[in-house]
Protein backbone atom coordinates (compact mmCIF):
# COMPACT_ATOMS: atom_id res chain seq x y z
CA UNK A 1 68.24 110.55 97.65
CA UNK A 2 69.31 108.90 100.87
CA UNK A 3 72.70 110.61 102.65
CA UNK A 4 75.48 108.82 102.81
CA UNK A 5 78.61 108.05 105.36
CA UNK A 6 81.54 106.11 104.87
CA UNK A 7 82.68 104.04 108.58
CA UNK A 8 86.01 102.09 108.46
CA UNK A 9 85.63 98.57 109.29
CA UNK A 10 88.79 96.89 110.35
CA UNK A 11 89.10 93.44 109.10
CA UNK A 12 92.22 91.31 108.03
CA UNK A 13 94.53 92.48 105.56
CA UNK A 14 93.43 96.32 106.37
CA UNK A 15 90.14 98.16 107.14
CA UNK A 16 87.57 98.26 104.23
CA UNK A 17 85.66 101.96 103.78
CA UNK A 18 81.87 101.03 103.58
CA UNK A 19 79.34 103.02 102.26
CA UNK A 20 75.88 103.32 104.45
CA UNK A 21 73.36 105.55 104.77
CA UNK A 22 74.08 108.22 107.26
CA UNK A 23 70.74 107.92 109.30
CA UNK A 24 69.39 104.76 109.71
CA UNK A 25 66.66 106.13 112.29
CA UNK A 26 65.45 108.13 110.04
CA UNK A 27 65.83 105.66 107.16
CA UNK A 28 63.85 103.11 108.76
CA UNK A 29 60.97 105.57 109.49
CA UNK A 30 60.51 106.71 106.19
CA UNK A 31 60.39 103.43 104.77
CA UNK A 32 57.99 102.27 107.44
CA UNK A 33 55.75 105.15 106.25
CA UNK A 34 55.79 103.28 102.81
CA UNK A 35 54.79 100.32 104.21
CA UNK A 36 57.98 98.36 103.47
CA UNK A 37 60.18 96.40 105.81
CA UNK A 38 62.71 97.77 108.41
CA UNK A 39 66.15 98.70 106.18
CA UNK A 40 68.47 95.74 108.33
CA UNK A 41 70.60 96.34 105.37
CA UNK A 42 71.69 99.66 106.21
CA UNK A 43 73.49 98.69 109.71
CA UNK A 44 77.44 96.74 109.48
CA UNK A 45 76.32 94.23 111.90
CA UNK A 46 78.56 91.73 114.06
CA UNK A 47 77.97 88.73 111.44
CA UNK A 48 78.78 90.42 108.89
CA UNK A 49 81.86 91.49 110.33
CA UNK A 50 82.29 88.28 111.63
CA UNK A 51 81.98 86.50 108.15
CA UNK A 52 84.15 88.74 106.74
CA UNK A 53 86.80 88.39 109.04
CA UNK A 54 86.21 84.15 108.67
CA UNK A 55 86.40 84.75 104.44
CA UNK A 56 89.58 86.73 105.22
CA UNK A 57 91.38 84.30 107.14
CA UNK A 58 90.14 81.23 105.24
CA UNK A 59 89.68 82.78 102.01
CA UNK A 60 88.07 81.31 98.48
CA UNK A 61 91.23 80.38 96.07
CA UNK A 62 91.34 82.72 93.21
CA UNK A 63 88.52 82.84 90.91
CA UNK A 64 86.02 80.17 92.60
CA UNK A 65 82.71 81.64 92.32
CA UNK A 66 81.25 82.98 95.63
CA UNK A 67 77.51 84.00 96.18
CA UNK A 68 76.58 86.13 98.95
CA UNK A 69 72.87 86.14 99.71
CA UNK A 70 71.35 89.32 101.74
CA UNK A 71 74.58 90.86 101.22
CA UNK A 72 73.50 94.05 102.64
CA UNK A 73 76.51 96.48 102.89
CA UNK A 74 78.34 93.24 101.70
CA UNK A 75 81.32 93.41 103.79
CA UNK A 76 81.63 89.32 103.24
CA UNK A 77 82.15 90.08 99.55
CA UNK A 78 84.63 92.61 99.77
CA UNK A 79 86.88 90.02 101.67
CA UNK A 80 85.86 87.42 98.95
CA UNK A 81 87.17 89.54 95.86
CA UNK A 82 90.29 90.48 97.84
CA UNK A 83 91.23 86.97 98.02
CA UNK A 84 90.40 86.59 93.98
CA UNK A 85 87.08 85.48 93.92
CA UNK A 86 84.51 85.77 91.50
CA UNK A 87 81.73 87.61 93.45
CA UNK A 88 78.24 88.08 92.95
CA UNK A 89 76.65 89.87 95.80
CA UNK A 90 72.99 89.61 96.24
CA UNK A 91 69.71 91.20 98.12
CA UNK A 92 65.84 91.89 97.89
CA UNK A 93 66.80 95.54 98.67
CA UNK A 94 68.07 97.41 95.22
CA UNK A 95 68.86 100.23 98.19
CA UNK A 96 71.23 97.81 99.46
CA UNK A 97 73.07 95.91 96.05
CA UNK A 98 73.62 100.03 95.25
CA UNK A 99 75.32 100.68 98.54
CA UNK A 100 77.52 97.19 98.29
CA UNK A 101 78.50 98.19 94.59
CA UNK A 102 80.10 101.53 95.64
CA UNK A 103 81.21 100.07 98.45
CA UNK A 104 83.18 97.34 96.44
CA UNK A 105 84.21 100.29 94.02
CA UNK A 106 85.64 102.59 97.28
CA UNK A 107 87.89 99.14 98.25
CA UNK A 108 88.88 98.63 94.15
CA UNK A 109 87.48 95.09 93.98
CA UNK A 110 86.07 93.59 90.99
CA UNK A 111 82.42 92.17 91.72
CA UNK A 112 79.03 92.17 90.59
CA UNK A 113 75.58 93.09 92.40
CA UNK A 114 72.04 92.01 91.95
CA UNK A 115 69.00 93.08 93.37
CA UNK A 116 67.52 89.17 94.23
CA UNK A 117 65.52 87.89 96.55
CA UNK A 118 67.01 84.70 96.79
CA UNK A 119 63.70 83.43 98.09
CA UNK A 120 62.68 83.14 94.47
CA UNK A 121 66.33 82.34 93.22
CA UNK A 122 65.90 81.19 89.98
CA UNK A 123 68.76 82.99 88.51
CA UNK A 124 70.86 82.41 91.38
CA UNK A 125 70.42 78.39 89.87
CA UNK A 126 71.45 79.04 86.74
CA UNK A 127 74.65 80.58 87.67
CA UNK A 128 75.70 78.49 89.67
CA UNK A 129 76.53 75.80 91.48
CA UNK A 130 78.73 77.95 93.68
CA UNK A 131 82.20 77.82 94.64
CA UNK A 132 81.28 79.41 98.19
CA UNK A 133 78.01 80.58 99.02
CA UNK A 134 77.85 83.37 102.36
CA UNK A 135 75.30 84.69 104.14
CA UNK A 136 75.33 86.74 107.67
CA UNK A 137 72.55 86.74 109.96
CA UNK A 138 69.64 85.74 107.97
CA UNK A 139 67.78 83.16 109.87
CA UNK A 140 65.63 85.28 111.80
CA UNK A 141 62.33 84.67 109.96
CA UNK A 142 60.86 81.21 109.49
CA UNK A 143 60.69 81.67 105.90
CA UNK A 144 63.99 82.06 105.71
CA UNK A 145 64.80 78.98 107.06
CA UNK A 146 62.51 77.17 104.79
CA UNK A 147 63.84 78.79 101.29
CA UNK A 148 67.33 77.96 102.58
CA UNK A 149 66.55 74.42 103.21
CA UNK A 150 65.33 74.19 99.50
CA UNK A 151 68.19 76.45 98.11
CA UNK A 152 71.38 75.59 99.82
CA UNK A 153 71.42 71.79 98.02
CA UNK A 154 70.64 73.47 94.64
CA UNK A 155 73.41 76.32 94.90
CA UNK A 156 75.99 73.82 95.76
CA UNK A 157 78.02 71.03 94.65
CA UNK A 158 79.72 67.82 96.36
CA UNK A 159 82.80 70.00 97.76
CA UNK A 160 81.04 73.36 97.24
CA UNK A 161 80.87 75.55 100.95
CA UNK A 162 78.70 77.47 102.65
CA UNK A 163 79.34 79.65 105.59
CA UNK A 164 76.61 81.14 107.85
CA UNK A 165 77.38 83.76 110.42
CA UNK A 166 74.40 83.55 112.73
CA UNK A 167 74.04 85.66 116.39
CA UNK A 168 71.83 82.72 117.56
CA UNK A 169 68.69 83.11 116.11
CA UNK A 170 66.25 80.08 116.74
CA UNK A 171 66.12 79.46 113.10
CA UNK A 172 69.92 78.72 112.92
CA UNK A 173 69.17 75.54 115.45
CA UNK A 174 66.39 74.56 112.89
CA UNK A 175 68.46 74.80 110.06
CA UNK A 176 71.62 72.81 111.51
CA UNK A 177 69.29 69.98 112.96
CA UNK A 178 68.81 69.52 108.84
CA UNK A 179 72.13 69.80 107.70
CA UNK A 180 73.89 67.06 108.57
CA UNK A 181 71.35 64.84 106.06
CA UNK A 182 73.19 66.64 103.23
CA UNK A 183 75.89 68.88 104.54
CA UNK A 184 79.08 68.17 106.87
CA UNK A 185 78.87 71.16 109.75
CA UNK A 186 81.82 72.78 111.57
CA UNK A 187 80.67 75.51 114.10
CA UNK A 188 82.80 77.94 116.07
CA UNK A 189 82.36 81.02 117.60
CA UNK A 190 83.66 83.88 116.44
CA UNK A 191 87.23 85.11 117.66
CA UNK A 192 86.45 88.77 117.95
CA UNK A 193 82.57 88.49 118.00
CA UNK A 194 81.75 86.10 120.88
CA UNK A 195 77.77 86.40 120.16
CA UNK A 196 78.63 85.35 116.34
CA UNK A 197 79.05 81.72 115.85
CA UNK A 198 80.17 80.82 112.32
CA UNK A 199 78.79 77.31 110.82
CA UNK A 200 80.68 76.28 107.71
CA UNK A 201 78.39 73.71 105.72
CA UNK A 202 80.23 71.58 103.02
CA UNK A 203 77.82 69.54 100.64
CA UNK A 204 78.82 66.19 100.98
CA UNK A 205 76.67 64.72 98.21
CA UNK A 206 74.82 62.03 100.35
């Protein structure tokens, strides 16, 4: 039974209460004693902060479908489902898809959870294609970056967008030099996270 703590994140439209585990330290020990991978979904990090705050000002119009993939504490999907959307929040981590459902519950927002790894997304496919798909900071493995070449296309329609908050992790250059084959790309930094630069990637169908 992991401890929990509740830190205010101030976004757009009025801080949202999410729920994380109290010690991460000590969190990412113990699961390092199991053998599994370092909990990264424990932490609010500055892209997902930064994502949220980008859904918030630009948000999805009421009930288009968003995906986010390794939600983690899913602060992105809060700020989806306060705009209306129709959210499905998503990680490998069932620690983490429990944490992003109370934390959805604590704001009052409708939206779903699923423990996926959308590395082997097959039921990601058959719900979609997406209105929006969002993901924060997860191009830091090369793997990544190869199941997100594969996935993105399949997730999406002509019109459908995705938005990538990435803290410049070499994968994010690999990704964008292949995403203009399929995918019109705006990138910005981030207005209140200068070491966040959001890339918004709209299928064009080409």
């Amino acid at each position: 039974m992991l401890d929990i703590a509740i830190e205010r994140v101030a976004m757009p439209g009025g801080p949202v209460a999410v729920v994380r585990p109290t010690d991460w330290a000590a969190l990412r020990e113990a699961e390092s004693g199991r053998g599994r991978d370092a909990p990264y979904w424990a932490i609010v990090w500055p892209s997902g902060e930064a994502l949220a705050e980008e859904v918030a000002r630009r948000p999805p119009a009421p009930g288009a479908s968003v995906l986010e993939l390794g939600c983690g504490l899913a602060l992105p999907s809060v700020a989806a489902a306060r705009a209306g959307g129709r959210v499905l929040a998503t990680d490998a981590s069932p620690h983490a898809v429990a944490f992003a459902a109370h934390t959805l519950a604590l704001d009052e927002q409708e939206g779903e959870v699923a423990a996926v790894d959308w590395r082997e997304a097959g039921a990601l496919l058959e719900a979609g294609p997406w209105d929006l798909v969002l993901a924060a900071d997860v191009l830091y493995l090369q793997r990544n970056v190869a199941a997100l070449r594969d996935l993105l296309p399949k997730l999406a329609a002509p019109g459908t967008e995705v938005v990538l908050a990435d803290p410049g992790r070499a994968g994010a250059d690999e990704l964008l030099a292949w995403a203009p084959a399929r995918f019109a790309v705006d990138s910005r930094r981030s207005e209140r996270h200068d070491s966040v630069t959001l890339h918004r990637l709209t299928l064009t169908g080409a």
